[in-house]
Protein backbone atom coordinates (compact mmCIF):
# COMPACT_ATOMS: atom_id res chain seq x y z
CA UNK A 1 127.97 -7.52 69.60
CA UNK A 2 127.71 -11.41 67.97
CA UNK A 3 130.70 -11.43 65.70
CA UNK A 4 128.45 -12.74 62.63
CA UNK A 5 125.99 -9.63 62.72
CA UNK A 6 128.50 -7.52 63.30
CA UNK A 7 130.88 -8.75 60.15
CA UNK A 8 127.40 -7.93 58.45
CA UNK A 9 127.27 -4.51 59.66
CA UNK A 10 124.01 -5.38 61.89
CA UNK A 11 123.24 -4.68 65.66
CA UNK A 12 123.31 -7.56 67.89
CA UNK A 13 120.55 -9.22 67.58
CA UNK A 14 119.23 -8.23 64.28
CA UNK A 15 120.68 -10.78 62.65
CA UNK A 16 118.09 -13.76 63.75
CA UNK A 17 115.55 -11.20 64.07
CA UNK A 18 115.86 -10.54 60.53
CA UNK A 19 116.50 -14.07 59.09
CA UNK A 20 113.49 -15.27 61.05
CA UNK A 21 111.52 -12.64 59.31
CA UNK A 22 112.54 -13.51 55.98
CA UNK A 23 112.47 -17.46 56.63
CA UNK A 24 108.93 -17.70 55.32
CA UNK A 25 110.11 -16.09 51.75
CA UNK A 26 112.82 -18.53 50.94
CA UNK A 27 110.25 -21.49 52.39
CA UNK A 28 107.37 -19.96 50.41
CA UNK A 29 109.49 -20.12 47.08
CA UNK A 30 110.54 -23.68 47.82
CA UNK A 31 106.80 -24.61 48.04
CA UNK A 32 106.19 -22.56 44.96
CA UNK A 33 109.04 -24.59 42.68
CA UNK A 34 108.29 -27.68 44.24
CA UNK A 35 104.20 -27.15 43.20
CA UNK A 36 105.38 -26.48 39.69
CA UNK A 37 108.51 -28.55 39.29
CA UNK A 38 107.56 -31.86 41.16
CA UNK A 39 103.88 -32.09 41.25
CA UNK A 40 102.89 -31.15 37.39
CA UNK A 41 105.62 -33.93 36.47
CA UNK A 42 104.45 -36.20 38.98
CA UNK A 43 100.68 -36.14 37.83
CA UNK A 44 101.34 -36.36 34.18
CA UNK A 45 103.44 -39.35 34.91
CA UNK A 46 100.47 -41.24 37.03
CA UNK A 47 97.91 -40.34 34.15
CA UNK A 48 100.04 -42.31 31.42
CA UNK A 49 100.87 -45.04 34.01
CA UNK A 50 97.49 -45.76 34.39
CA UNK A 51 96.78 -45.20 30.81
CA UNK A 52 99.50 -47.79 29.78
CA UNK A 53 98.70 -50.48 32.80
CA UNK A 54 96.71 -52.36 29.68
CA UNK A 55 100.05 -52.50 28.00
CA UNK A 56 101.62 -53.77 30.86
CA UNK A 57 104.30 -51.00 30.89
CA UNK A 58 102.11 -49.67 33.55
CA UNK A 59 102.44 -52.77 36.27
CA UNK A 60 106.08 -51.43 36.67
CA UNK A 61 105.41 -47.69 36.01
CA UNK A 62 102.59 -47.46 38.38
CA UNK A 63 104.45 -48.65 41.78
CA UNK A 64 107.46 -46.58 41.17
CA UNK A 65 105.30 -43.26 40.63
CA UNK A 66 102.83 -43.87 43.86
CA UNK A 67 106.22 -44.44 45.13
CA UNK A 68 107.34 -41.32 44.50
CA UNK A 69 104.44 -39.15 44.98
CA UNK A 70 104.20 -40.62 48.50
CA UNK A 71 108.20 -39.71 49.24
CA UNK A 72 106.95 -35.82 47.95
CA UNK A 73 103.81 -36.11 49.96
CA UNK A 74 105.58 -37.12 53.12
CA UNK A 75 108.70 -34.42 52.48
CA UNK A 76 105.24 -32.09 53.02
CA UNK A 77 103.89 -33.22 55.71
CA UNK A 78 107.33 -32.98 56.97
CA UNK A 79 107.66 -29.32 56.29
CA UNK A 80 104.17 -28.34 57.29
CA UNK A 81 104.82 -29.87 61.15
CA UNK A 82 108.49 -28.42 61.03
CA UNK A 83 107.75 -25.01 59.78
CA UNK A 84 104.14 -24.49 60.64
CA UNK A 85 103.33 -26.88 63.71
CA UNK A 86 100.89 -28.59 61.37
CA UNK A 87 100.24 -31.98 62.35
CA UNK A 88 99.77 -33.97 59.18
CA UNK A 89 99.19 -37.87 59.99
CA UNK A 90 100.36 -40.83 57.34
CA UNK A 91 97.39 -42.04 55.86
CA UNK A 92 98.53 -45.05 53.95
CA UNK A 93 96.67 -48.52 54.08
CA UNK A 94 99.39 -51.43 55.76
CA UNK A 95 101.57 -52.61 53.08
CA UNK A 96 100.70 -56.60 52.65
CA UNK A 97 102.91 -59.37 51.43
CA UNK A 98 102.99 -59.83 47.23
CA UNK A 99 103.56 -62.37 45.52
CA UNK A 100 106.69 -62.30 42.56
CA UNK A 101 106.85 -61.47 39.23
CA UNK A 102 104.09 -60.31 37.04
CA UNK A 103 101.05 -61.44 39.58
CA UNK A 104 102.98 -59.58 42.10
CA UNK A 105 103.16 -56.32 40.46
CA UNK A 106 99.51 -56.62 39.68
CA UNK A 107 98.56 -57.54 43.50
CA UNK A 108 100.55 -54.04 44.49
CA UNK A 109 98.77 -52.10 41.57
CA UNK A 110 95.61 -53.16 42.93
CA UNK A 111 96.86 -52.17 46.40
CA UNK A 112 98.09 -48.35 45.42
CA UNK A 113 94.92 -47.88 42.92
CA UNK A 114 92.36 -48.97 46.21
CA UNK A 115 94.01 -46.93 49.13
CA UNK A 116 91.68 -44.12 49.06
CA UNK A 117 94.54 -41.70 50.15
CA UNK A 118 96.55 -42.64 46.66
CA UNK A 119 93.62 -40.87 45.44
CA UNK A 120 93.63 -37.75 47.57
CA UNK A 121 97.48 -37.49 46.84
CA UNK A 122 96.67 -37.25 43.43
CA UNK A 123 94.15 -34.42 44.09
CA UNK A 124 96.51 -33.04 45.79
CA UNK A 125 99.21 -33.03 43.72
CA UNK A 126 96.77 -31.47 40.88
CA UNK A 127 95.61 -29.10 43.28
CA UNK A 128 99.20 -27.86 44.57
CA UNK A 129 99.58 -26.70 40.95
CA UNK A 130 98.14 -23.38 41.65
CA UNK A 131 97.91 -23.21 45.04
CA UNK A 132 101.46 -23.88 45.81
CA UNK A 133 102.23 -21.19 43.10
CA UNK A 134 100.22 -18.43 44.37
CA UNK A 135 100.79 -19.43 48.60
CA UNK A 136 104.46 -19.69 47.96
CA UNK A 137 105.45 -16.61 45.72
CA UNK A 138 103.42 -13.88 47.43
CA UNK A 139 105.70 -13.84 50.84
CA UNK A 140 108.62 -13.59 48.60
CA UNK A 141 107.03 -11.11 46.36
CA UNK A 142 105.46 -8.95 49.05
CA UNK A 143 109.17 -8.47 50.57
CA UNK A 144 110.77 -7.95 47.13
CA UNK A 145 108.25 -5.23 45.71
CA UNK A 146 108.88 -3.53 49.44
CA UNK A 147 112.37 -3.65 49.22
CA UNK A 148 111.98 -1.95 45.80
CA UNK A 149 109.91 0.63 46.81
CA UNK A 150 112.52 2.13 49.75
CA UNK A 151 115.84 1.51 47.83
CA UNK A 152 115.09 1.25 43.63
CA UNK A 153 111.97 3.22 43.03
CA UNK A 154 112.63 6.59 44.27
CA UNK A 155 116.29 7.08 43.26
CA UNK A 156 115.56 5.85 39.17
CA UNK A 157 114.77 9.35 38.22
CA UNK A 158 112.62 11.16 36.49
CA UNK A 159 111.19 8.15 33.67
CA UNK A 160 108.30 7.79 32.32
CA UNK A 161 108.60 3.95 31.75
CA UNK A 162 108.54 2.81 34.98
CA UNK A 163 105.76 2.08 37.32
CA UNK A 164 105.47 1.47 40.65
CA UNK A 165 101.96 0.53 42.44
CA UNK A 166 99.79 3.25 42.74
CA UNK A 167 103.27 5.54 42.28
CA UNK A 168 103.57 5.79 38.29
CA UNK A 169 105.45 7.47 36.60
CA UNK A 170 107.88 8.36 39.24
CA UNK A 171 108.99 11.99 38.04
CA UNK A 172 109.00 14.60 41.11
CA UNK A 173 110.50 14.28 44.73
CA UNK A 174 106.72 13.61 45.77
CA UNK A 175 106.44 10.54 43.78
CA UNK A 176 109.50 9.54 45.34
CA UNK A 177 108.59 9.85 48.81
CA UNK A 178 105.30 8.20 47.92
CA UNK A 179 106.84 5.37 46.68
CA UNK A 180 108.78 4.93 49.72
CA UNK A 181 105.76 5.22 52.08
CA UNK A 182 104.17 2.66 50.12
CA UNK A 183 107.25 -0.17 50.28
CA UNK A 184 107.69 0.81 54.01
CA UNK A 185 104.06 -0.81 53.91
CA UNK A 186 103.95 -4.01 51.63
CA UNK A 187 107.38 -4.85 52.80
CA UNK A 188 105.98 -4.41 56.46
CA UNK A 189 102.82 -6.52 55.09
CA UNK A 190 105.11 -9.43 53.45
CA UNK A 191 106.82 -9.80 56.87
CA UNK A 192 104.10 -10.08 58.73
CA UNK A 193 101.93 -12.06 56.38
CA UNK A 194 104.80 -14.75 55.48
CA UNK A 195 104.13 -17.31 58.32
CA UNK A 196 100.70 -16.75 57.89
CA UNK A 197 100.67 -17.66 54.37
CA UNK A 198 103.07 -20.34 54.76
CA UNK A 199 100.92 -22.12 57.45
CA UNK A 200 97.64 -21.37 54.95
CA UNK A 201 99.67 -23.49 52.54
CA UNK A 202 100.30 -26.27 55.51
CA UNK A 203 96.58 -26.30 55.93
CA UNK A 204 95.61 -26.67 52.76
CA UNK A 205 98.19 -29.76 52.37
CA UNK A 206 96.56 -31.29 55.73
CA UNK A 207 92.97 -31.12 54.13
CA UNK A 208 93.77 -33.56 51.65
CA UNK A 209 96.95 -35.30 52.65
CA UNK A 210 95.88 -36.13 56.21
CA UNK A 211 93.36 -39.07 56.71
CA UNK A 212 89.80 -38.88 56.43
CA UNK A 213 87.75 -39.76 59.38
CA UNK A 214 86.43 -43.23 58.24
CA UNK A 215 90.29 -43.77 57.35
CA UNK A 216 91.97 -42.47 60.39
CA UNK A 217 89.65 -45.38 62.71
CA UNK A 218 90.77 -47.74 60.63
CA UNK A 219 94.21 -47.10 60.89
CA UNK A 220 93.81 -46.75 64.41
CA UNK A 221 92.17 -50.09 64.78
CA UNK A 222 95.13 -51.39 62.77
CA UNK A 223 97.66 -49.96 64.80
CA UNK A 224 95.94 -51.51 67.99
CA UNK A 225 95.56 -54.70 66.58
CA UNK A 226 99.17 -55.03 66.26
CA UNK A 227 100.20 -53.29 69.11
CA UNK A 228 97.91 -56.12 71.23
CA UNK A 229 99.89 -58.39 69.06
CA UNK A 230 102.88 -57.46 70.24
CA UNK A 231 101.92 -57.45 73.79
CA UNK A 232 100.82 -60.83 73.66
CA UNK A 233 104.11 -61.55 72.07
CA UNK A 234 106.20 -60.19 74.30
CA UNK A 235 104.41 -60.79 77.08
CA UNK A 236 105.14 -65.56 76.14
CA UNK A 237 108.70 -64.24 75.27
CA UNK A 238 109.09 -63.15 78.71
CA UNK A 239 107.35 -65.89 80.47
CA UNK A 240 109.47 -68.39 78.34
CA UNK A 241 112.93 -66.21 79.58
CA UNK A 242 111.52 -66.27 83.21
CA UNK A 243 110.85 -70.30 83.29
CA UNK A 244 113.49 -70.77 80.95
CA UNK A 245 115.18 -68.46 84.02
CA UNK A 246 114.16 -70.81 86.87
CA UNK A 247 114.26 -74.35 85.33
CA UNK A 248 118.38 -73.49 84.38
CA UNK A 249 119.25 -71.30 87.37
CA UNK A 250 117.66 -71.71 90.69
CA UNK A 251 115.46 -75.00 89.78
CA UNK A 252 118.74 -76.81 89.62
CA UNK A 253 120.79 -75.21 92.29
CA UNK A 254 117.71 -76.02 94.48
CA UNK A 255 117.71 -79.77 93.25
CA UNK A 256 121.29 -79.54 93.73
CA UNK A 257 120.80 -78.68 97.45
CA UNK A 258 118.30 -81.22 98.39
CA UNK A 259 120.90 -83.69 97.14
CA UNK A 260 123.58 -82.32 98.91
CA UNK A 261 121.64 -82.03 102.09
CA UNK A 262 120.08 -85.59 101.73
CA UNK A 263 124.09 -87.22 101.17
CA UNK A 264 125.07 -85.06 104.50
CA UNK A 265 122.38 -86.81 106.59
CA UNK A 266 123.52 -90.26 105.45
CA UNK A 267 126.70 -89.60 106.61
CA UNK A 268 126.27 -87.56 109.43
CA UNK A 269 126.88 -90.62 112.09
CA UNK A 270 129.27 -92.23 109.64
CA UNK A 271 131.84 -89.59 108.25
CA UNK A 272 130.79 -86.47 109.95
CA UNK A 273 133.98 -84.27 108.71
CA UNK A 274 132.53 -85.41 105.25
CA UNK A 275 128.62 -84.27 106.33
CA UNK A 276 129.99 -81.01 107.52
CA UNK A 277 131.55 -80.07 103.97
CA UNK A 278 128.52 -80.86 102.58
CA UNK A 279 126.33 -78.82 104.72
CA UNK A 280 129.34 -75.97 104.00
CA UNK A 281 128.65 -76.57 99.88
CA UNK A 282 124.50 -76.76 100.26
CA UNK A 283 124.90 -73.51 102.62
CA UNK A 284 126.68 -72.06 99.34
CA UNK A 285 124.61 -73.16 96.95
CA UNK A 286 121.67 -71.61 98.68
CA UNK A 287 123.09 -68.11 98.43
CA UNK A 288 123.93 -69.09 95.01
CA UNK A 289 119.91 -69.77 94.37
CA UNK A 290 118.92 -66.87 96.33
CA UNK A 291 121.18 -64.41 94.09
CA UNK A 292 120.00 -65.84 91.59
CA UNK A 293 116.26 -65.14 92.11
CA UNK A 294 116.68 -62.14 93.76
CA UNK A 295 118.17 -61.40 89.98
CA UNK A 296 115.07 -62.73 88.23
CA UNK A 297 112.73 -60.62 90.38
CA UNK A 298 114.69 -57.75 89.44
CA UNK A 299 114.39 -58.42 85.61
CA UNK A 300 110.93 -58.70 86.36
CA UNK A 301 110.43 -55.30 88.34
CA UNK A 302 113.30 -53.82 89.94
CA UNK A 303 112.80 -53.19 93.92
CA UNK A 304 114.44 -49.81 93.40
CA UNK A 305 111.63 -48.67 90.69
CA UNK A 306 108.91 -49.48 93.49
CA UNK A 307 110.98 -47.72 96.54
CA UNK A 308 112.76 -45.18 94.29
CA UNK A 309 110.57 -44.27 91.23
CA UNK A 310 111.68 -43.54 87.68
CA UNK A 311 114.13 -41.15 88.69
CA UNK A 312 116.20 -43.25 91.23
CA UNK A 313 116.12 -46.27 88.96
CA UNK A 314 117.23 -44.84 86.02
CA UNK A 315 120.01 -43.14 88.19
CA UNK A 316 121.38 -46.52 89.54
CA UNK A 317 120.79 -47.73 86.54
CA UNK A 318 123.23 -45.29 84.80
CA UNK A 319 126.26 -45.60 88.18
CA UNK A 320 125.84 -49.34 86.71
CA UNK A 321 127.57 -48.61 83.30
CA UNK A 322 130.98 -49.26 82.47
CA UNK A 323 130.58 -45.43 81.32
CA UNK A 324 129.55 -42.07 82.39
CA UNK A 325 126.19 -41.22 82.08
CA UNK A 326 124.55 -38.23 82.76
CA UNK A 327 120.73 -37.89 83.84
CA UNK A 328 119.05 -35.02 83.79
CA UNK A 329 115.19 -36.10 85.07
CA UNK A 330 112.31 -33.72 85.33
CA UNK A 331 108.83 -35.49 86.91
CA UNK A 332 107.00 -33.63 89.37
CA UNK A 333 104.84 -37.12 89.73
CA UNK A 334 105.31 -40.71 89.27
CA UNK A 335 103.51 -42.75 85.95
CA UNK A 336 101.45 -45.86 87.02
CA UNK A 337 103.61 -48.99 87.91
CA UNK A 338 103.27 -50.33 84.83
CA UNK A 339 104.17 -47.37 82.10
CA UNK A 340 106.62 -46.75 84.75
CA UNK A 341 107.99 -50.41 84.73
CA UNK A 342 108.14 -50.16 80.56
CA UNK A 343 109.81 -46.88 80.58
CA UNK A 344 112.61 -48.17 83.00
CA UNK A 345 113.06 -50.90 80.82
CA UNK A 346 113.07 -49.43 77.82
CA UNK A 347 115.82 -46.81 78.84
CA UNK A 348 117.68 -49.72 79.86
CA UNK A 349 117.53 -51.88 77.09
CA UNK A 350 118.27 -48.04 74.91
CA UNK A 351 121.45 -48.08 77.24
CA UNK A 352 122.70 -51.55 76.81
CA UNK A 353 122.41 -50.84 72.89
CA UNK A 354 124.68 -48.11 73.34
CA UNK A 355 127.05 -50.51 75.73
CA UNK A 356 127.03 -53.07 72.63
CA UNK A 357 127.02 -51.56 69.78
CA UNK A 358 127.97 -48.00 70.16
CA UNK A 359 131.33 -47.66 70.63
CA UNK A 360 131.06 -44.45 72.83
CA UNK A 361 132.82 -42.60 75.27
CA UNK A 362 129.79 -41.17 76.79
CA UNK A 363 125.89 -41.09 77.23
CA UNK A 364 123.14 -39.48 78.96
CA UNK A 365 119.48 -39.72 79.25
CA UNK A 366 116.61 -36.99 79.75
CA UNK A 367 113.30 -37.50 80.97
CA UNK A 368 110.31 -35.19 80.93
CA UNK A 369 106.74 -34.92 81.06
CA UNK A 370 104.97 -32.42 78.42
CA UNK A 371 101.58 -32.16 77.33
CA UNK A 372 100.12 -35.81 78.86
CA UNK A 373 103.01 -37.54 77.82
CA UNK A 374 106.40 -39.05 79.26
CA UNK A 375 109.42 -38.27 77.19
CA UNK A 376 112.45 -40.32 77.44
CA UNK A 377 115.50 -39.53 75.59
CA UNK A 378 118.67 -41.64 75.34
CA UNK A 379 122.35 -40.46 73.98
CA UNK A 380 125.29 -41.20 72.84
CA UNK A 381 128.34 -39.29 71.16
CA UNK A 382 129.42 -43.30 69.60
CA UNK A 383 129.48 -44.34 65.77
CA UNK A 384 126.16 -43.85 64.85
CA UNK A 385 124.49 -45.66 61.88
CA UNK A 386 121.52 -47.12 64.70
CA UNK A 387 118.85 -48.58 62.40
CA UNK A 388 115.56 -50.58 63.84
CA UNK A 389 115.50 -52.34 60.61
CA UNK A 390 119.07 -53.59 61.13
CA UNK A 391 118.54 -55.71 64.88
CA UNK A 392 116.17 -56.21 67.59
CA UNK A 393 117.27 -54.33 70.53
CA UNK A 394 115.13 -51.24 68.98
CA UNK A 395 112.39 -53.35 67.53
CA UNK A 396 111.81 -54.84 70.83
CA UNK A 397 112.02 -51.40 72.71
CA UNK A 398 109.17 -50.11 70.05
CA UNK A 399 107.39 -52.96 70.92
CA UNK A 400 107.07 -52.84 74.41
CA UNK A 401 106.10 -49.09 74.03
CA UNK A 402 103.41 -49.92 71.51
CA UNK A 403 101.59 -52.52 74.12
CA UNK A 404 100.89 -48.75 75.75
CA UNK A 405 100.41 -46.87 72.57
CA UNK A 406 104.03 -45.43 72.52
CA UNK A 407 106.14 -44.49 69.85
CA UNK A 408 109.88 -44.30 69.29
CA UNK A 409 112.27 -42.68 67.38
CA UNK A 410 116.04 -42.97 66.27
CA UNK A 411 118.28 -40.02 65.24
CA UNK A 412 121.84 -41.94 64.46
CA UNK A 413 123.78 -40.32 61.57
CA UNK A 414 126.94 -42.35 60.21
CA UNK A 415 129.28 -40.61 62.39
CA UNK A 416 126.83 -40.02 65.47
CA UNK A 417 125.58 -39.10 67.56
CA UNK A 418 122.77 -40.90 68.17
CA UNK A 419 119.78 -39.54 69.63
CA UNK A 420 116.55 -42.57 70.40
CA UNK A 421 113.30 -40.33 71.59
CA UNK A 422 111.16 -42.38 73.10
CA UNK A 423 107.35 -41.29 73.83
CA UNK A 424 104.59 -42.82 76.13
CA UNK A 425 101.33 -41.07 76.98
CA UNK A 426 100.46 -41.46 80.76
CA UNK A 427 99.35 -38.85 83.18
CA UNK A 428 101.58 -38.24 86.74
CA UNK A 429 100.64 -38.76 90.59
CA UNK A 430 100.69 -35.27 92.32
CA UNK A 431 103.87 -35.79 94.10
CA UNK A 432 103.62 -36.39 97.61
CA UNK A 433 104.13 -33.06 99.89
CA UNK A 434 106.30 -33.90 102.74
CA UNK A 435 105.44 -33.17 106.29
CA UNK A 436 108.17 -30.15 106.87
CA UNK A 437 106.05 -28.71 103.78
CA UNK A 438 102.80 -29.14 105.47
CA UNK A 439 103.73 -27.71 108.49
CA UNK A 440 105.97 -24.98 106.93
């Protein structure tokens, strides 16, 4: 028996069993206080906001309201994908550059008051009112009035004040028994009804907070234009490294060579001791270059991601770290070379972050493939505190996933550890069947 359920004088196993049952009641009355206690506010407050933007009071009220409304609005959509599975897209119109002081503050007014979602939120939040009352009090209230039914109705007596349902007064054993029949049922009802009525409220949130049609394209053509951007971006930052590469590295160890070779056959009949060190120093200087490009082609595409595939590479990759690493990868196919190619290197570049900055003792990486897309996830159990925002080794990952329409994501508490989920949609080659399998 689990030591917690059995401390609470429950069988193994009825401990989850019964706190995933009541799970929708305590989320239920969270949306149910929230509808009340943060949307009526918040509404009242955009009204006179509005009202007093002719006073001028409003330029600074107005921001800091949408500002909030959009936290609450997101800390929804949150819920309604955590709890519910409902998939409840931002909406919000790219955020532009303003200008300071008073223009400023009228530029971003203008801004808010024009996003058609601003607008929605508000309906929303006026909306939530009741529906957030009524969705999130009856899984909570179904379960209560059960529970009162089997354990506070029938043993109250015989009264004549009381009432119970259908069951009132409650004044003979039959009434009793009744009333026990009948909270064996609505609590039975609440339990099963609870997610059902907590995803009805998720619903309702996605038909106004998620995008409209018309809005959704345009976010979408928005979000390619700047991933295309930042492909083209990254795509002259990397030709710049690899010339940059060549005209430093091999270019002059090359140069270097000819020289050498051109000062050993001047002196080949005249000091040939001296001809034959120089001919040992250009033979070394050639290995030198070819290192050296054999390097470069690597940071280009790494021979062991075309002869090995994601998994080998990321495996060599890892034996290359001056710490463990463990790699669990699950691909029953290969991506095309070049999602492949920007997965590789953004695990590695994920891996090198935790090398730099981390201060860890260990790391791993997982790989998957789920429903069309590749899922890469990178580890640590270091210092945490990882923030995008704060350098570019992450900004320049999320770029080179967005040139494929990729997304990332950081998990780094102060403290750690740190989790970076990295996403990239792509379909797998059917894996190849060997010949033992054919024949087998």
């Amino acid at each position: 028996m689990d030591q917690r359920s059995a401390m609470r004088g429950l069988p193994d196993g009825r401990g989850p069993w019964l706190r995933a049952r009541l799970r929708p009641s305590y989320r239920g009355l969270l949306n149910a206080l929230s509808s009340q206690l943060i949307s009526l506010p918040l509404f009242i407050l955009t009204i006179l906001s509005i009202v007093f933007m002719g006073l001028g009071a409003g330029l600074v009220l107005v921001p800091a309201v949408m500002a909030g409304i959009r936290s609450y609005a997101n800390l929804q959509r949150g819920w309604a994908k955590e709890w519910s599975g409902v998939d409840i897209p931002i909406p919000y119109r790219h955020r532009p550059e303003f200008s300071g002081g008073i223009t400023g503050l009228w530029q971003q007014c203008r801004w808010l008051l024009g996003d058609p979602a601003t607008w929605r939120d508000l309906l929303w939040l006026l909306f939530n009112i009741p529906v957030g009352l009524v969705l999130g009090l009856l899984p909570g209230c179904l379960v209560v009035y059960g529970i009162e039914g089997l354990f506070v109705a029938p043993w109250l007596g015989h009264i004549t004040f009381y009432g119970y349902g259908a069951i009132w007064p409650i004044d003979s054993l039959l009434d009793s028994i009744l009333a026990v029949a009948q909270g064996m049922i609505i609590l039975s009802v609440g339990l099963a009804a609870g997610p059902w009525l907590v995803k009805r409220y998720a619903l309702f949130a996605q038909w106004l907070l998620a995008p409209t049609h018309k809005a959704a394209l345009s976010l979408r053509v928005h979000q390619l234009t700047e991933s295309r951007s930042d492909a083209v971006d990254a795509s002259a930052a990397e030709l710049r490294r690899i010339e940059r590469d060549l005209h430093d590295g091999a270019q002059a160890r090359l140069a270097a060579l000819g020289m050498s070779l051109g000062m050993a056959e001047d002196l080949l009949t005249t000091d040939p001791q001296a001809a034959q060190q120089l001919l040992f120093e250009a033979r070394q200087a050639s290995g030198q270059a070819l290192a050296e490009l054999r390097e470069l082609v690597r940071g280009i595409h790494p021979p062991v991601l075309v002869e090995r595939g994601l998994d080998g590479a990321l495996r060599a990759l890892a034996l290359s770290l001056p710490m463990p690493v463990d790699v669990a990868i699950d691909l029953p196919g290969r991506p095309q070379a070049p999602v492949e190619s920007a997965a590789y290197f953004a695990v590695a570049e994920a891996l090198a972050n935790v090398v730099k900055h981390s201060a860890a003792a260990r790391a791993w990486v997982q790989s998957h493939h789920a429903d069309g897309r590749l899922v890469m996830l990178v580890g640590d159990d270091g210092i945490g505190g990882a923030d995008s925002g704060k350098g570019t080794g992450l900004r320049g990952i999320e770029r080179r996933l967005s040139a494929f329409d990729g997304t990332i994501a950081v998990t780094s508490p102060p403290g750690g550890p740190t989790v970076v989920t990295m996403e990239l949609p792509c379909e797998l080659s059917s894996p190849k069947i060997s010949p033992s399998s054919e024949t087998g």
